[in-house]
Protein backbone atom coordinates (compact mmCIF):
# COMPACT_ATOMS: atom_id res chain seq x y z
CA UNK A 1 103.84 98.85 112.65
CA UNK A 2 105.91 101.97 110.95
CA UNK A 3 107.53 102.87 113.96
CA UNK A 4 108.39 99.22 114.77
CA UNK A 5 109.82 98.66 111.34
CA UNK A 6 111.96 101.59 112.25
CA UNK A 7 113.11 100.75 115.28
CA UNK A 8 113.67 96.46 114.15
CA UNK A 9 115.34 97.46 110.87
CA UNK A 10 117.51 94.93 110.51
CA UNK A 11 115.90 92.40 112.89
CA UNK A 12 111.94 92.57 112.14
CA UNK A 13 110.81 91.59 108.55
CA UNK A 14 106.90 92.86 107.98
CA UNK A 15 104.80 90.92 104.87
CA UNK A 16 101.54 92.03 104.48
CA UNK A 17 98.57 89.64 103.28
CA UNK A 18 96.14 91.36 101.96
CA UNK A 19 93.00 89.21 102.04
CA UNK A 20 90.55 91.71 100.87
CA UNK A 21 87.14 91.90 102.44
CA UNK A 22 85.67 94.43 99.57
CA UNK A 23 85.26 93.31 96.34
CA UNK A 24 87.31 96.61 95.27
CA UNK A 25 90.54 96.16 97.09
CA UNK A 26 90.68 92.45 95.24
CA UNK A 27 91.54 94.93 92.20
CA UNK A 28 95.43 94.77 91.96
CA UNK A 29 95.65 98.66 90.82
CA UNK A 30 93.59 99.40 93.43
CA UNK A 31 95.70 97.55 95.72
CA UNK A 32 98.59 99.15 94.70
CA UNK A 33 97.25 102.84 94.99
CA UNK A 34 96.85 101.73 98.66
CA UNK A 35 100.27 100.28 98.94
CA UNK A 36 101.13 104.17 97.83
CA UNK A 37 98.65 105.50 99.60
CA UNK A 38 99.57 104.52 102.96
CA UNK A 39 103.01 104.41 101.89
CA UNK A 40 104.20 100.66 102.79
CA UNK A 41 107.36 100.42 102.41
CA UNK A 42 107.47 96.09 103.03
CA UNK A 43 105.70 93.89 100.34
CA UNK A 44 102.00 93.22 100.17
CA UNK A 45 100.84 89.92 98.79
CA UNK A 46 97.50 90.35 97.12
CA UNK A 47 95.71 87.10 98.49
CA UNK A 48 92.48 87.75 97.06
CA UNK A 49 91.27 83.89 96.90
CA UNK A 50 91.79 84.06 100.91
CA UNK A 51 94.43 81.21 100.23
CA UNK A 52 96.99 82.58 102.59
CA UNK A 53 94.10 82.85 105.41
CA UNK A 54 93.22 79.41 104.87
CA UNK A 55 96.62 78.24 105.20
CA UNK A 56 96.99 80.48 108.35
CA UNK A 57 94.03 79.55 110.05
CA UNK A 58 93.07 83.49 109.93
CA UNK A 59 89.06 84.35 111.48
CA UNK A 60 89.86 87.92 111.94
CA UNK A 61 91.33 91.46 110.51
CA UNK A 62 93.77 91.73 111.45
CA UNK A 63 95.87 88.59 112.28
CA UNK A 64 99.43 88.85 113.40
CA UNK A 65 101.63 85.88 112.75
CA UNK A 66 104.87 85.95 114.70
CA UNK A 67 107.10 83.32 112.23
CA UNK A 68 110.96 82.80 113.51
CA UNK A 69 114.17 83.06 111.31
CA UNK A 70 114.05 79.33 110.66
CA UNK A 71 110.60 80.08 109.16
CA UNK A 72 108.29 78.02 111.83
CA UNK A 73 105.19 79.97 113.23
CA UNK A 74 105.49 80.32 116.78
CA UNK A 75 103.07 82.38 117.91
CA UNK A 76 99.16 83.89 116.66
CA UNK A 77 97.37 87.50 117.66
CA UNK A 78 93.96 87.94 116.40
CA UNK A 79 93.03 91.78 116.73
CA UNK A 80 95.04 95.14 117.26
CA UNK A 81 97.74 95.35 119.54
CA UNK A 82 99.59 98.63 121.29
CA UNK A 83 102.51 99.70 120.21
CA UNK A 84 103.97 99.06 123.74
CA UNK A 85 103.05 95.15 123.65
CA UNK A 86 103.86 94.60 120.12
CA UNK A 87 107.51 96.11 120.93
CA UNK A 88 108.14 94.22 124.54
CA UNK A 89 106.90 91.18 122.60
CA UNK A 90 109.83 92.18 119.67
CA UNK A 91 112.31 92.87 121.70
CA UNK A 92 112.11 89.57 123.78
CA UNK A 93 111.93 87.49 120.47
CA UNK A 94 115.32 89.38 119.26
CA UNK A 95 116.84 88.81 122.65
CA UNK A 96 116.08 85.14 122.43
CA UNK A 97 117.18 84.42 118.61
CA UNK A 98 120.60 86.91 119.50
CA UNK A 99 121.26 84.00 122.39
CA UNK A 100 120.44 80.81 119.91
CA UNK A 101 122.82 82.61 117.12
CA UNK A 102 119.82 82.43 114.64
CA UNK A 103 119.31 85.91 113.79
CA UNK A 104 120.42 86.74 110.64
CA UNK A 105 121.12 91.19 110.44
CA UNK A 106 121.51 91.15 106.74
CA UNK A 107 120.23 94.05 105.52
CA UNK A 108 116.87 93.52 102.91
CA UNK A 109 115.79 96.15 101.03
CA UNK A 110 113.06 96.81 98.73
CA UNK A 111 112.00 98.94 96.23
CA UNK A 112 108.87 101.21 97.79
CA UNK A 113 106.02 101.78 95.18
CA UNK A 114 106.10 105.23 94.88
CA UNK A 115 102.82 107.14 93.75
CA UNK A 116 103.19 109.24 90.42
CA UNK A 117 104.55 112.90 90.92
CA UNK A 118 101.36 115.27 90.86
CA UNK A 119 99.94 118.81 92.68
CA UNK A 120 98.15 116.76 94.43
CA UNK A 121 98.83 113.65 96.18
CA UNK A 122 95.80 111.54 97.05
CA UNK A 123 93.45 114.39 98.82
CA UNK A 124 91.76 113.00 101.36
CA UNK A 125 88.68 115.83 101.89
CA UNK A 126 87.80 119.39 100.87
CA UNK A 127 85.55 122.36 102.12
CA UNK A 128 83.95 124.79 99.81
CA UNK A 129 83.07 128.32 100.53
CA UNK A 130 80.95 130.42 98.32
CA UNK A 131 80.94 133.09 100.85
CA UNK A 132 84.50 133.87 100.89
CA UNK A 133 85.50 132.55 97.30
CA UNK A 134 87.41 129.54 98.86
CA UNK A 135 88.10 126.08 98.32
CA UNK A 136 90.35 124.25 101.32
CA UNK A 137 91.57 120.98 99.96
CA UNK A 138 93.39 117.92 102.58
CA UNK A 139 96.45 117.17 100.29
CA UNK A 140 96.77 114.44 102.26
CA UNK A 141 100.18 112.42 101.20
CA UNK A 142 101.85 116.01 100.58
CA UNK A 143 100.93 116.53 104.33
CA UNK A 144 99.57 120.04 103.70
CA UNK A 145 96.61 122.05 103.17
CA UNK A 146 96.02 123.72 99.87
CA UNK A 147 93.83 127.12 100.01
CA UNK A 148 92.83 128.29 96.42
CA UNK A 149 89.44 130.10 95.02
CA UNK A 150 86.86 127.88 93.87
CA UNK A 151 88.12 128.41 90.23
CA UNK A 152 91.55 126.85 91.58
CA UNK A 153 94.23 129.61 91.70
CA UNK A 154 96.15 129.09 94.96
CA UNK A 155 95.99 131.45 97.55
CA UNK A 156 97.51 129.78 99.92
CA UNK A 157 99.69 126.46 101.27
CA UNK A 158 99.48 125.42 105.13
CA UNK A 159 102.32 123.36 105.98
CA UNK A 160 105.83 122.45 105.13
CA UNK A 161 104.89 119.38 103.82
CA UNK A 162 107.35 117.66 106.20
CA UNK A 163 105.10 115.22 107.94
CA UNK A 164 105.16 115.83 112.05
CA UNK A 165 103.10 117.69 114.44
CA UNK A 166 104.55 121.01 114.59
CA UNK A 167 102.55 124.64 115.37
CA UNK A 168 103.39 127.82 113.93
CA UNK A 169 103.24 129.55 110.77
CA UNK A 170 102.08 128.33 107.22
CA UNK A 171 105.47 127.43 106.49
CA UNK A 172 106.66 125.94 109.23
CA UNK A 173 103.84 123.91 110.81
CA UNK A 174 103.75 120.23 109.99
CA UNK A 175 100.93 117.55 109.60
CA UNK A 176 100.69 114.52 109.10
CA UNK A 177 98.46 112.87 106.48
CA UNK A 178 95.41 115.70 106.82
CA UNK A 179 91.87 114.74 106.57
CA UNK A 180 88.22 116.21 107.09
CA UNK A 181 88.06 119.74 107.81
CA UNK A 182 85.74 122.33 109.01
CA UNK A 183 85.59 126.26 108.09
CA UNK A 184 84.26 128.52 111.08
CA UNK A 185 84.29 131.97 110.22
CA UNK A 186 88.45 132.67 109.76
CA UNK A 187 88.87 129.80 111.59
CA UNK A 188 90.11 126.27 110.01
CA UNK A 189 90.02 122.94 112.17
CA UNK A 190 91.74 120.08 110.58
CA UNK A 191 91.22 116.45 111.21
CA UNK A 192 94.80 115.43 111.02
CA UNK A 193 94.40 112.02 111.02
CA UNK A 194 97.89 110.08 111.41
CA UNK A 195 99.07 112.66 114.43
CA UNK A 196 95.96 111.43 115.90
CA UNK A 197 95.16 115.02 116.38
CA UNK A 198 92.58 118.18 115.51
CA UNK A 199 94.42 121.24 114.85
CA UNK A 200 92.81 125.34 114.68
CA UNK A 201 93.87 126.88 111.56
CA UNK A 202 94.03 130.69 112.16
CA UNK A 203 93.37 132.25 108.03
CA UNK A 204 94.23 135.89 109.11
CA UNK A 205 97.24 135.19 111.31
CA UNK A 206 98.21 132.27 109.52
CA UNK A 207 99.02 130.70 112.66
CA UNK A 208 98.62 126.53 113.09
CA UNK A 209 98.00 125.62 116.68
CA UNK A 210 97.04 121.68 118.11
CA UNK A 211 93.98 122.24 120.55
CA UNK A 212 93.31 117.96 121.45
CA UNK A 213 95.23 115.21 121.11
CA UNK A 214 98.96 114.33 121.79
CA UNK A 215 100.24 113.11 119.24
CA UNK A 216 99.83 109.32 120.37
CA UNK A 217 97.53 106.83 119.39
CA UNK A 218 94.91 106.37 121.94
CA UNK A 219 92.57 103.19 123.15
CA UNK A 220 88.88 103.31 123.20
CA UNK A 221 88.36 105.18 126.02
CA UNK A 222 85.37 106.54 127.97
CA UNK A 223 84.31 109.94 129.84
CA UNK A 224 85.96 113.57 129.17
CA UNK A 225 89.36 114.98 129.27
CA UNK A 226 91.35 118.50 127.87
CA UNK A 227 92.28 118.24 124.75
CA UNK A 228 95.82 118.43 124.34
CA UNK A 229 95.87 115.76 127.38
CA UNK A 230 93.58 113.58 125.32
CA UNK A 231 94.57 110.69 123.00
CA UNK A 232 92.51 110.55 119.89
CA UNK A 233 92.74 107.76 117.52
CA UNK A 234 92.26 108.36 113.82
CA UNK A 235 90.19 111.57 113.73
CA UNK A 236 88.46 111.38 109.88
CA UNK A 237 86.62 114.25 109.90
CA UNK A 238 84.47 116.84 111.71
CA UNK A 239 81.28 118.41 111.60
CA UNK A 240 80.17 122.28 113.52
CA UNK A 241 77.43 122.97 115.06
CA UNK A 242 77.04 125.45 117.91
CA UNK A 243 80.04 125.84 119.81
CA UNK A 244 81.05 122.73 119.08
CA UNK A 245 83.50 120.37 116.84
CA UNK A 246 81.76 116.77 116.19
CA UNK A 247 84.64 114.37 115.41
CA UNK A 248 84.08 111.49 112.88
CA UNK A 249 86.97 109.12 115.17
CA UNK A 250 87.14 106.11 113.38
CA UNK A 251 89.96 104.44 114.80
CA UNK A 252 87.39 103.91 118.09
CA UNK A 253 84.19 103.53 116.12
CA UNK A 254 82.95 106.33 117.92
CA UNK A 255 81.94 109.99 117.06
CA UNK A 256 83.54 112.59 119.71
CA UNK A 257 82.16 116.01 120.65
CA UNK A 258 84.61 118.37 121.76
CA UNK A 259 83.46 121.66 123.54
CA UNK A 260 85.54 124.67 121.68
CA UNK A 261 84.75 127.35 125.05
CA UNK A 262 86.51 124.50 127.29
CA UNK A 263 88.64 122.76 125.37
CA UNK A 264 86.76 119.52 126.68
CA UNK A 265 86.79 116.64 124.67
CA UNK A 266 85.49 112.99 124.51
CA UNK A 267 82.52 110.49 123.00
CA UNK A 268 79.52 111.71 121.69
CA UNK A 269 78.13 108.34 120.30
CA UNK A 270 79.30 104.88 120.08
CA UNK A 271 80.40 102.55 122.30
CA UNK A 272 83.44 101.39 120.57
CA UNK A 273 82.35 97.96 119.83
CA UNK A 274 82.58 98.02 116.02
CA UNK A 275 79.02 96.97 114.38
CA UNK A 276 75.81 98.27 113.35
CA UNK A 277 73.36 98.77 116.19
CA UNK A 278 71.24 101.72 116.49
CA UNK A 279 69.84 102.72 119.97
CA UNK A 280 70.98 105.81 122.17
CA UNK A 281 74.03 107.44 121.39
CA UNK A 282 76.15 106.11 124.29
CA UNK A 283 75.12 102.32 123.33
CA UNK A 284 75.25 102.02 119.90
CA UNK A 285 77.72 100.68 117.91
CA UNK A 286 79.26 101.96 114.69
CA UNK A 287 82.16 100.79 112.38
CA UNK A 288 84.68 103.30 111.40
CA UNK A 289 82.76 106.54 110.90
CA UNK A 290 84.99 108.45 108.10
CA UNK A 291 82.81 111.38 106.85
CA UNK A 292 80.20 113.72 109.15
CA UNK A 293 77.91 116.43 108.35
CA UNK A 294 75.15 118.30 109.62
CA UNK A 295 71.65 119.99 108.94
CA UNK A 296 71.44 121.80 112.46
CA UNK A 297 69.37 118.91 113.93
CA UNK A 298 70.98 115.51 113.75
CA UNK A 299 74.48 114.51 112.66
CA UNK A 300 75.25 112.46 109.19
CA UNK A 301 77.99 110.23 108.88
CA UNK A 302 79.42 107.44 106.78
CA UNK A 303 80.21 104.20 108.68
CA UNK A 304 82.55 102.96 106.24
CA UNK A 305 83.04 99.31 107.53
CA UNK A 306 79.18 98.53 107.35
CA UNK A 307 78.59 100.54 103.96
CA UNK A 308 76.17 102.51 105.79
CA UNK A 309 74.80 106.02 106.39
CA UNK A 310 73.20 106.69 109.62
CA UNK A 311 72.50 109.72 111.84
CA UNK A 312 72.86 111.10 115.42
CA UNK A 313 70.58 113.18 117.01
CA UNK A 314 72.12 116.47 118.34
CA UNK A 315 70.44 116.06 121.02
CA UNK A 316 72.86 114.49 123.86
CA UNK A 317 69.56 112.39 125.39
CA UNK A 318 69.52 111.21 121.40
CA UNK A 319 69.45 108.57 119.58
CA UNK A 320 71.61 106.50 116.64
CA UNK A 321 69.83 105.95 113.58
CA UNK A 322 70.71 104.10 110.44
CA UNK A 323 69.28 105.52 107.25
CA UNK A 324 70.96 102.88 104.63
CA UNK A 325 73.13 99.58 105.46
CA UNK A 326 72.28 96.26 107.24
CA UNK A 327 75.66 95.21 108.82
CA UNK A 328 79.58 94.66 108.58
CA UNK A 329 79.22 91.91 105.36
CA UNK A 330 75.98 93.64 103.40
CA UNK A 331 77.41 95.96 100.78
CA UNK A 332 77.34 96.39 96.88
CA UNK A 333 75.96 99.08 94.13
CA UNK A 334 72.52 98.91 94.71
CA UNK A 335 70.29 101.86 94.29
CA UNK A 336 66.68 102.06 95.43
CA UNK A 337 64.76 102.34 98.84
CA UNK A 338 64.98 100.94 102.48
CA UNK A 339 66.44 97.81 102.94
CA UNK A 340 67.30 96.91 99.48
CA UNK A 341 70.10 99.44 98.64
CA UNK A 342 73.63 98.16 99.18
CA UNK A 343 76.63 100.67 99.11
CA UNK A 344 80.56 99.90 98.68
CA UNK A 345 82.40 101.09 102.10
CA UNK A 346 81.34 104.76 101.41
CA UNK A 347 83.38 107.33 103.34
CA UNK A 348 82.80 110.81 103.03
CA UNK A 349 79.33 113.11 102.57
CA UNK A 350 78.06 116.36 102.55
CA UNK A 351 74.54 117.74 103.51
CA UNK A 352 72.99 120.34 100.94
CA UNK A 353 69.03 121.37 101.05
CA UNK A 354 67.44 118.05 102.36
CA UNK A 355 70.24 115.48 100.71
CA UNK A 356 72.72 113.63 101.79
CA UNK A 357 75.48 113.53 98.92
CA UNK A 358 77.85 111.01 99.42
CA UNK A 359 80.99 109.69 97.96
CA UNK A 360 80.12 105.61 97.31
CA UNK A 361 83.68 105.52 97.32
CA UNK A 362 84.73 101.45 96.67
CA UNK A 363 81.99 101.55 93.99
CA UNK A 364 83.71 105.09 92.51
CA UNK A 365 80.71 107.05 92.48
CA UNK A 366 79.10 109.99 93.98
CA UNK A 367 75.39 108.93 94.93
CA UNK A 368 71.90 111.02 96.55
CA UNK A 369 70.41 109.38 99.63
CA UNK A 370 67.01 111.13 100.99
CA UNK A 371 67.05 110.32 104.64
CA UNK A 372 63.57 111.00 104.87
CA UNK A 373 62.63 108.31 102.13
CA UNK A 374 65.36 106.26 102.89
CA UNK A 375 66.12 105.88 99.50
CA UNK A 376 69.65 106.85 97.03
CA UNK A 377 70.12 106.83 93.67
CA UNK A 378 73.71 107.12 91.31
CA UNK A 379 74.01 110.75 90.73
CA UNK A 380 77.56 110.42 89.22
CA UNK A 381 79.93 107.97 87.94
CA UNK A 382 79.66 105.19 85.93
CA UNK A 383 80.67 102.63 88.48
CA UNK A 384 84.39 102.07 87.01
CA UNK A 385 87.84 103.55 88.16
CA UNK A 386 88.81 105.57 86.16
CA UNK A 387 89.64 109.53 84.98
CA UNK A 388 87.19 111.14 82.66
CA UNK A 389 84.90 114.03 82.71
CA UNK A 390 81.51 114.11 80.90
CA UNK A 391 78.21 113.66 81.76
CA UNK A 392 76.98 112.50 85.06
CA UNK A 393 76.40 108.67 83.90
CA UNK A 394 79.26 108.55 81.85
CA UNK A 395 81.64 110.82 84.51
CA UNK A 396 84.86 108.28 85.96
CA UNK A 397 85.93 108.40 89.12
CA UNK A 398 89.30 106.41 91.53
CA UNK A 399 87.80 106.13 94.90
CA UNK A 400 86.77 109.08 96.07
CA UNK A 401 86.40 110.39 99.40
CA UNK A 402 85.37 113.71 99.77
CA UNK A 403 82.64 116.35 99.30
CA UNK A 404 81.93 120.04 99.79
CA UNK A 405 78.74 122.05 98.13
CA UNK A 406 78.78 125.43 96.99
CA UNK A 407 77.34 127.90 94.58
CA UNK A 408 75.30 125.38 93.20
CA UNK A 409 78.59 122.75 92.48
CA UNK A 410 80.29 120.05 94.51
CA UNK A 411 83.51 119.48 94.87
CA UNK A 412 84.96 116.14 95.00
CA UNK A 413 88.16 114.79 96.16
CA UNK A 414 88.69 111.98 93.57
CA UNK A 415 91.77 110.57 95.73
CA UNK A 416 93.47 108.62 94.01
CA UNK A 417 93.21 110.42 90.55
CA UNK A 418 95.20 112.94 92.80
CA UNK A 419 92.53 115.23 91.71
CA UNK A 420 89.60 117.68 92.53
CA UNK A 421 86.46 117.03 90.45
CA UNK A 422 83.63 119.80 90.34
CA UNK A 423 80.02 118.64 89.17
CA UNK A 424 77.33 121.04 88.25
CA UNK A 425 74.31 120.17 90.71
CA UNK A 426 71.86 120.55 88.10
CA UNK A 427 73.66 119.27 84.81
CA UNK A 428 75.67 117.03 86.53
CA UNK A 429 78.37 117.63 83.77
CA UNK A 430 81.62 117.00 85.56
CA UNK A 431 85.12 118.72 85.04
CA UNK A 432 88.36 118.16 86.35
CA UNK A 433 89.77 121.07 88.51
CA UNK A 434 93.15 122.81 87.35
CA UNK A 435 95.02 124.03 90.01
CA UNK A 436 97.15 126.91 89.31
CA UNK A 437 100.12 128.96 91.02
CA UNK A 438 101.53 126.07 93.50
């Protein structure tokens, strides 16, 4: 839609509707931090009585309506649709309104809703390292990686900030809204999620370099290709595990494998269909995967879109499991065991000595599930948006969407406080992160 809004400026006129399916994006600040977020520059209208989908006839996210300058609806398009048919389909329309004289070129502008000036601007994921003293943050709308110690001095930035898809050095590579990483020895791979590519972070040469994707969007696709001859589609985050990089792709509904020795790459699990049905890997379905981790035998993810967290097995003759969630409408705050905890589109997680921390992030709080029990409880946050530090219960949080472990801590990306948060495992006393020396 962004490059189509470029290319139509003064011809194609985007509204969004925003008929929320979460009771958290009804919120109007919430809704806004989005609208900044993902950096909209067309209005949004906030439809959170579903009037406008009435009206429209909507059954499906998303709905295209195709509405002509005289303001009659002329066409319908229930699902996604490619970049190449949504611009043959523009194109014709402007071609045809050109030859009735009913295209008006007056320029419309409007004023974007910017997000607040801060260090940090909405960071998507981090990775903590007791080992090495470091703390690798996704700075996601600054479209760069921070490096600092785990107190928060800054060691080091990766990227211009410039978003693109550019290899080189730490100042003159470019990404393009960075999410979930991985740390393997001196070696960082970045999920970098609006390129639609992974990218190898070299920490001693300080050398970015793309290893799959190319830069396009791809379909949901089946078998194995090379990576940088491979179209990826929303890469979230990634997981290690012997020789390998496990890809949380949510744009397919799919986690990907890709083979670091070869360069291979392609579907681990999922079929693409976007639900919740477990069964072998290649079979089931999942719904936006946004977070993975992994205790050396099975994979961990959060499948955002059905408030769930389920597992793969490791094992490619495996199966996938779900842990907590029931389906694409069954979500909520509900603590407990089995089938009567409900989560809030949760979307990242971190494994740490046999538990599954996980950012609940539409209900704002950081939450323990024991996949064994199949059981979570609140750990932290009080359950409302919001910035404060404290005690566990009383501890505020905006959404967030990322966790690392280390020396005893977690690390939290509270994303749209533009923030890290650290919690002590034990106390669970929370602080807010100051970041020094960028």
């Amino acid at each position: 839609m962004r490059k189509l809004e470029r290319k139509y400026a003064n011809e194609l006129m985007v509204v969004g509707v925003h008929s929320a399916k979460f009771p958290n994006e009804k919120v109007k600040d919430n809704l806004q931090k989005a609208v900044q977020r993902y950096e909209l520059g067309h209005p949004v209208v906030n439809d959170v009585d579903f009037q406008v989908w009435q009206q429209y006839a909507c059954r499906a996210w998303p709905t295209l309506m195709f509405i002509d300058p005289l303001g009659k609806v002329i066409g319908k398009h229930e699902g996604e649709l490619s970049y190449e048919q949504f611009d043959t389909l523009i194109s014709q329309m402007v071609a045809e309104f050109d030859e009735a004289g009913i295209l008006d070129r007056t320029p419309v502008t409007f004023v974007k809703d910017e997000a607040p000036d801060s260090t940090l601007s909405f960071p998507g994921k981090v990775v903590a390292d007791s080992d090495s003293n470091r703390l690798f943050i996704s700075d996601s709308n600054h479209n760069r990686i921070i490096v600092a110690t785990l107190d928060g001095e800054a060691l080091k930035v990766v990227g211009s900030g410039e978003p693109g898809l550019v290899d080189g050095s730490f100042t003159t590579a470019s990404f393009d809204h960075p999410q979930g990483m991985v740390l393997v020895g001196d070696l960082l791979y970045v999920a970098d999620a609006e390129n639609h590519a992974i990218r190898r972070v070299d920490l001693a040469a300080e050398q970015v370099e793309t290893i799959a994707g190319t830069g396009a969007q791809g379909p949901m696709r089946e078998g194995t290709g090379p990576g940088l001859q491979t179209e990826l589609n929303s890469p979230s985050d990634l997981a290690f595990h012997d020789g390998s990089l496990y890809i949380a792709m949510a744009g397919m509904h799919q986690l990907w494998s890709m083979e670091l020795s070869t360069g291979t790459v392609g579907p681990y699990a999922g079929s693409g269909r976007e639900s919740l049905d477990d069964g072998p890997l290649a079979s089931a379905t999942l719904a936006q995967p946004s977070g993975i981790t992994s205790d050396g035998n099975r994979l961990y993810f959060a499948d955002s879109e059905t408030s769930a967290v389920r597992s793969a097995d490791l094992n490619p003759h495996g199966r996938v499991r779900t842990i907590i969630g029931l389906g694409l409408f069954e979500f909520g705050d509900v603590d407990g065991s089995d089938h009567n905890i409900r989560l809030q589109h949760p979307i990242g997680l971190a494994y740490h000595d046999g538990t599954i921390y996980l950012a609940d992030t539409y209900n704002h709080k950081i939450k323990k599930v024991l996949p064994v029990m199949r059981s979570s409880f609140t750990m932290l946050g009080n359950g409302q948006a919001g910035d404060r530090d404290g005690a566990g219960n009383q501890a505020q949080f905006s959404e967030p969407s990322g966790l690392s472990i280390a020396g005893g801590k977690i690390y939290i990306a509270d994303t749209n406080n533009h923030a890290i948060r650290v919690a002590d495992l034990e106390s669970g006393e929370v602080v807010t992160l100051k970041l020094s020396g960028i």
